[in-house]
C-alpha atoms as a PDB file:
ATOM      1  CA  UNK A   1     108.364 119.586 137.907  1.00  0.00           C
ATOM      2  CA  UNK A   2     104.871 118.975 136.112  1.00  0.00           C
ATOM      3  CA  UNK A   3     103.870 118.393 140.585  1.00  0.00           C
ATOM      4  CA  UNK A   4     105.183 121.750 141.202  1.00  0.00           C
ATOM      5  CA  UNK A   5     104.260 123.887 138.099  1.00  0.00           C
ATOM      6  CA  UNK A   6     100.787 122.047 136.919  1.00  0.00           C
ATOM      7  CA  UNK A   7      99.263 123.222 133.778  1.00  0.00           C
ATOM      8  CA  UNK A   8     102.000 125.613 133.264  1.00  0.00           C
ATOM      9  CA  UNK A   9     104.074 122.784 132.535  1.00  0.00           C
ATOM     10  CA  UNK A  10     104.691 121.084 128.961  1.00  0.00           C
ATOM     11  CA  UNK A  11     106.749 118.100 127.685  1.00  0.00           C
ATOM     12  CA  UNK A  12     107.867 119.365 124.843  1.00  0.00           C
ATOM     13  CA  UNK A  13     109.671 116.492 123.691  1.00  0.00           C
ATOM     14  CA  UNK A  14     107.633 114.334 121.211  1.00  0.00           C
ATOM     15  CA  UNK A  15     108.420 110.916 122.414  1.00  0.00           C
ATOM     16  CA  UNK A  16     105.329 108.563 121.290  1.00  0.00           C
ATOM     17  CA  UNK A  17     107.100 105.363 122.162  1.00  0.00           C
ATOM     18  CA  UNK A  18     107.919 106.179 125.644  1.00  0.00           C
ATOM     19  CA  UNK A  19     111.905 105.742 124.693  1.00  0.00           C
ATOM     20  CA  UNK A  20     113.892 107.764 127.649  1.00  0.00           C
ATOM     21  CA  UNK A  21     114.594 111.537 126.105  1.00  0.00           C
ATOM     22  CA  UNK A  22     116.967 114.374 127.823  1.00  0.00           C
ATOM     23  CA  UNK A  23     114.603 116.916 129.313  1.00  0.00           C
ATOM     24  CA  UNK A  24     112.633 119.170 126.607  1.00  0.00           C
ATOM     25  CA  UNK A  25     109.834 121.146 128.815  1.00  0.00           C
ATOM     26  CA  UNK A  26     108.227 124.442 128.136  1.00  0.00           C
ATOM     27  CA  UNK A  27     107.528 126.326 131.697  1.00  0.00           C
ATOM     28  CA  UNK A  28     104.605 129.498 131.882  1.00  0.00           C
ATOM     29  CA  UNK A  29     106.036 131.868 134.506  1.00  0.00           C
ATOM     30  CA  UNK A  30     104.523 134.104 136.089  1.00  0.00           C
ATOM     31  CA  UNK A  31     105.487 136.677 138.995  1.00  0.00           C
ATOM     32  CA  UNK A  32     106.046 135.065 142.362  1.00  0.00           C
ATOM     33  CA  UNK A  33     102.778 135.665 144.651  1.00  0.00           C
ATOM     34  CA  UNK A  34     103.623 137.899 148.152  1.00  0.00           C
ATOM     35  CA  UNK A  35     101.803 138.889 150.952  1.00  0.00           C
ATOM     36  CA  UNK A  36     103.080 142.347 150.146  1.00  0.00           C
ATOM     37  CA  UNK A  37     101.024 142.483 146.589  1.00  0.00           C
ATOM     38  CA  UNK A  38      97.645 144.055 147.053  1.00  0.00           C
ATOM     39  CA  UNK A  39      96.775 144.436 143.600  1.00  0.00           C
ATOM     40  CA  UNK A  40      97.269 140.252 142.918  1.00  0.00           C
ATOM     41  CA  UNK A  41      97.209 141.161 138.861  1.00  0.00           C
ATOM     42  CA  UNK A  42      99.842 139.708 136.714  1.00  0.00           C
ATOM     43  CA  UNK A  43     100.656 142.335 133.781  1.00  0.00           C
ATOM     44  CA  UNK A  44     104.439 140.382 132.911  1.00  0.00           C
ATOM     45  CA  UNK A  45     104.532 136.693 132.170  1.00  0.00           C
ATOM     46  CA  UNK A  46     106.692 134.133 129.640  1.00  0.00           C
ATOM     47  CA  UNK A  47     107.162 130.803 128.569  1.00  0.00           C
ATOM     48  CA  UNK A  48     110.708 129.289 129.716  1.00  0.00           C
ATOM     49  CA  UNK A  49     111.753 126.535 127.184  1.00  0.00           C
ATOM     50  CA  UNK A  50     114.939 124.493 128.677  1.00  0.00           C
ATOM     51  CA  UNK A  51     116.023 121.716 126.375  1.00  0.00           C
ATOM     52  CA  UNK A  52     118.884 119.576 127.697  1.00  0.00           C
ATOM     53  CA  UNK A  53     121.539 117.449 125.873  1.00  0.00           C
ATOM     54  CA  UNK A  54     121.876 114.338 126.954  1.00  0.00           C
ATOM     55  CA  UNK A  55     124.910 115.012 128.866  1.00  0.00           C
ATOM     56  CA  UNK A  56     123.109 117.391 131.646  1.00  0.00           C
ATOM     57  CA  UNK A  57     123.283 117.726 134.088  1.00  0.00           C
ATOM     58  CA  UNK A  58     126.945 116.662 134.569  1.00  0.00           C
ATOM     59  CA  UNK A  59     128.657 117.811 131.437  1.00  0.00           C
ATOM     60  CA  UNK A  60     125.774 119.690 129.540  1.00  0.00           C
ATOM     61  CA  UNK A  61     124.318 123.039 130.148  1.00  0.00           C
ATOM     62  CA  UNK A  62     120.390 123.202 129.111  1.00  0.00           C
ATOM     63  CA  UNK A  63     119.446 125.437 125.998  1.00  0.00           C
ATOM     64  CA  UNK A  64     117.275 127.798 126.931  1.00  0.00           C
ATOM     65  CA  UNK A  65     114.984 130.147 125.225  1.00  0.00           C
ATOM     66  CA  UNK A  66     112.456 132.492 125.967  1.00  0.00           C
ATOM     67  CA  UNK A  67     108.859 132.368 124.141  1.00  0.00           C
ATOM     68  CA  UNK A  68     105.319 133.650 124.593  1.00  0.00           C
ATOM     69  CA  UNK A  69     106.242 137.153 126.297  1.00  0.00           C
ATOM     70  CA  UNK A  70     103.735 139.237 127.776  1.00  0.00           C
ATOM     71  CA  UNK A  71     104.699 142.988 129.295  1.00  0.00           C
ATOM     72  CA  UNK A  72     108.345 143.310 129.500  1.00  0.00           C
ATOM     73  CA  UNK A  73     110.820 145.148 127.217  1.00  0.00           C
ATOM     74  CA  UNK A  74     113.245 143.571 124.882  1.00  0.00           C
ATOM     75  CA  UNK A  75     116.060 144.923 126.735  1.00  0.00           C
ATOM     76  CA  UNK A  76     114.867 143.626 129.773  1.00  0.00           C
ATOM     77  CA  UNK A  77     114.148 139.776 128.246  1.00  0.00           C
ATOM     78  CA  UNK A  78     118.078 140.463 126.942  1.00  0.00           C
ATOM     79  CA  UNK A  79     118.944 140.791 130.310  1.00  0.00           C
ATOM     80  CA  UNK A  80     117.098 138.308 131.823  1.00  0.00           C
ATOM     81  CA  UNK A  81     118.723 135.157 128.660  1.00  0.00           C
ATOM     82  CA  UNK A  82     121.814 136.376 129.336  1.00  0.00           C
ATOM     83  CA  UNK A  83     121.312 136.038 133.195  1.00  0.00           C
ATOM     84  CA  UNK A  84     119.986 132.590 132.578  1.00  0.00           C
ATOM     85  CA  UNK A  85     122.979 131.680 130.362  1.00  0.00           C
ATOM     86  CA  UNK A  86     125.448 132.774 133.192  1.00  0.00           C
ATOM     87  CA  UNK A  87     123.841 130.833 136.055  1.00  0.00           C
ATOM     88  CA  UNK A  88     123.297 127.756 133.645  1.00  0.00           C
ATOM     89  CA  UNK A  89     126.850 128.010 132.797  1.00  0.00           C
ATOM     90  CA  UNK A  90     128.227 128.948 136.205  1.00  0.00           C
ATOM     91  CA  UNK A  91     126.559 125.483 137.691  1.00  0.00           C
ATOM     92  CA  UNK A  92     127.387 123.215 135.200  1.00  0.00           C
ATOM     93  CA  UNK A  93     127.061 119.587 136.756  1.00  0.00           C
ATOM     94  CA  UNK A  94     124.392 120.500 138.839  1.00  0.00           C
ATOM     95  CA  UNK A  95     120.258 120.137 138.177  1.00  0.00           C
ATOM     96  CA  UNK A  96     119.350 123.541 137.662  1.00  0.00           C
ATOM     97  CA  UNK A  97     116.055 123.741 135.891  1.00  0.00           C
ATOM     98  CA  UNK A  98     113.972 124.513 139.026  1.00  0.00           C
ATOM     99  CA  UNK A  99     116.780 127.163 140.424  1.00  0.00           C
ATOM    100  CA  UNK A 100     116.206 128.890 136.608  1.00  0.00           C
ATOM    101  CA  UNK A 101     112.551 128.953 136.776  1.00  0.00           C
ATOM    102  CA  UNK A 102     112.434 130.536 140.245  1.00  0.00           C
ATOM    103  CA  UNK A 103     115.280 133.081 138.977  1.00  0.00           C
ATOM    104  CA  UNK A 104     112.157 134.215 135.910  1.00  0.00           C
ATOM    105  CA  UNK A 105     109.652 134.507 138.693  1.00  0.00           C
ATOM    106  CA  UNK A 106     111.537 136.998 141.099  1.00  0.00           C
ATOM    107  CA  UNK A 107     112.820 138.576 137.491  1.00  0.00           C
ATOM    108  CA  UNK A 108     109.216 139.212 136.952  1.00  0.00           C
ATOM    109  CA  UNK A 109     107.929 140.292 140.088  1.00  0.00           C
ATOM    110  CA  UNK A 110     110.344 143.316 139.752  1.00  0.00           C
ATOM    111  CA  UNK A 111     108.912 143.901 136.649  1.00  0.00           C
ATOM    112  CA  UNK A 112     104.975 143.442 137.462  1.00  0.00           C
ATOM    113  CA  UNK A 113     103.831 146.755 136.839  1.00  0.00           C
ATOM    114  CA  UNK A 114     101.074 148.193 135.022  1.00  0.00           C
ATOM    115  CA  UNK A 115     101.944 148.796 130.940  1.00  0.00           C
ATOM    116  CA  UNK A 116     102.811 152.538 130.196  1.00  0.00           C
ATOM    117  CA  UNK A 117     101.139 154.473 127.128  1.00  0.00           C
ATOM    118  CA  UNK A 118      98.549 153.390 124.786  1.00  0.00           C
ATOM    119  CA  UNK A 119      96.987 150.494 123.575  1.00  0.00           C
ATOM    120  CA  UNK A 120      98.120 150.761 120.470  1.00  0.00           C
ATOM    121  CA  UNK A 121     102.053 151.483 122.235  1.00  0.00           C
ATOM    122  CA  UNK A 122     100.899 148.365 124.024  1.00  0.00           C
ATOM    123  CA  UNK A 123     100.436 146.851 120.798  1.00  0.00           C
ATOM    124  CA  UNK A 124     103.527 147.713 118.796  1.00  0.00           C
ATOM    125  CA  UNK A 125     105.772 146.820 121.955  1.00  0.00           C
ATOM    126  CA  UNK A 126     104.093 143.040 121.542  1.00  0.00           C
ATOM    127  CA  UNK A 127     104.685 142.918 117.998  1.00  0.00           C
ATOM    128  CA  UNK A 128     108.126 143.887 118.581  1.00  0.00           C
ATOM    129  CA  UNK A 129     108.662 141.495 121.407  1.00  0.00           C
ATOM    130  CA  UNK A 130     107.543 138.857 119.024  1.00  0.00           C
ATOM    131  CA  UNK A 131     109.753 139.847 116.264  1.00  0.00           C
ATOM    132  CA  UNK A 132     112.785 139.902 118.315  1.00  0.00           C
ATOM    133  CA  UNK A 133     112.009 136.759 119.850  1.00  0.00           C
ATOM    134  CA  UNK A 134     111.319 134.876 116.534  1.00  0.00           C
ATOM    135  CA  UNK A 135     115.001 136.358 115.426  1.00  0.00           C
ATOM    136  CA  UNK A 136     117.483 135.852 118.823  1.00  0.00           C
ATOM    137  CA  UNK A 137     116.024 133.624 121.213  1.00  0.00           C
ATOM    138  CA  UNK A 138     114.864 130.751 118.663  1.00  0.00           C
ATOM    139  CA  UNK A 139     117.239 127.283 119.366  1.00  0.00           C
ATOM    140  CA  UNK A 140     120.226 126.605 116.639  1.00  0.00           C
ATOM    141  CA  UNK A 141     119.109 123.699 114.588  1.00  0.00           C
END
């Protein structure tokens, strides 16, 4: 994955003694690039973070959460976990990491648009988004 995604991929698993760990990675998404997008700016973007028990992909499903959001609503980032939940759950015993993070990019293609209102809208809509995230999508401990 770190071939395929670059510097938008992390190994979030802290593993200083190079002991073998399930799969703990933090993904920044952004909208899948067309030929059909004049404007080429990214207004919508996110930070996938799939942690996997030990037992994916064969008997596990990967945790995932949602972090870092930039330009999309909360009911929209509701729709896309619980999208993510259902295809993580529907192909249980099957590596599906890659087949989630290309789901996020068309997700936010549709949703590359321009942000509506004010700034300060702008601004309230973030803080909001960062409440919400630091409540829902945080990983049970």
């Amino acid at each position: 994955m770190e071939s395929v995604y670059g510097e938008d991929f992390r190994d979030a698993a802290q593993n200083a003694w190079k002991i073998w760990q399930p799969l703990d990675v933090i993904l920044h998404l952004k909208p899948v690039r067309s030929v059909s997008t004049t404007s080429g700016k990214i207004y919508v973007s996110l930070d996938l973070h799939v942690k996997c028990p030990k037992t994916y992909p064969l008997y596990g499903t990967p945790v995932i959460a949602l972090e870092n959001i930039q330009g999309i609503s909360l009911r929209d980032i509701d729709k896309l976990k619980q999208m993510l939940d259902n295809k993580a759950a529907s192909l249980k015993g099957n590596e599906i990491v890659l087949e989630l993070c290309q789901m996020v990019q068309e997700f936010l293609y549709e949703r590359n648009k321009p942000p509506e209102g004010s700034f300060f809208d702008g601004m309230l809509q973030q803080h909001a988004a960062v409440e919400h995230e630091r409540r829902v999508l945080t990983f049970p401990m």
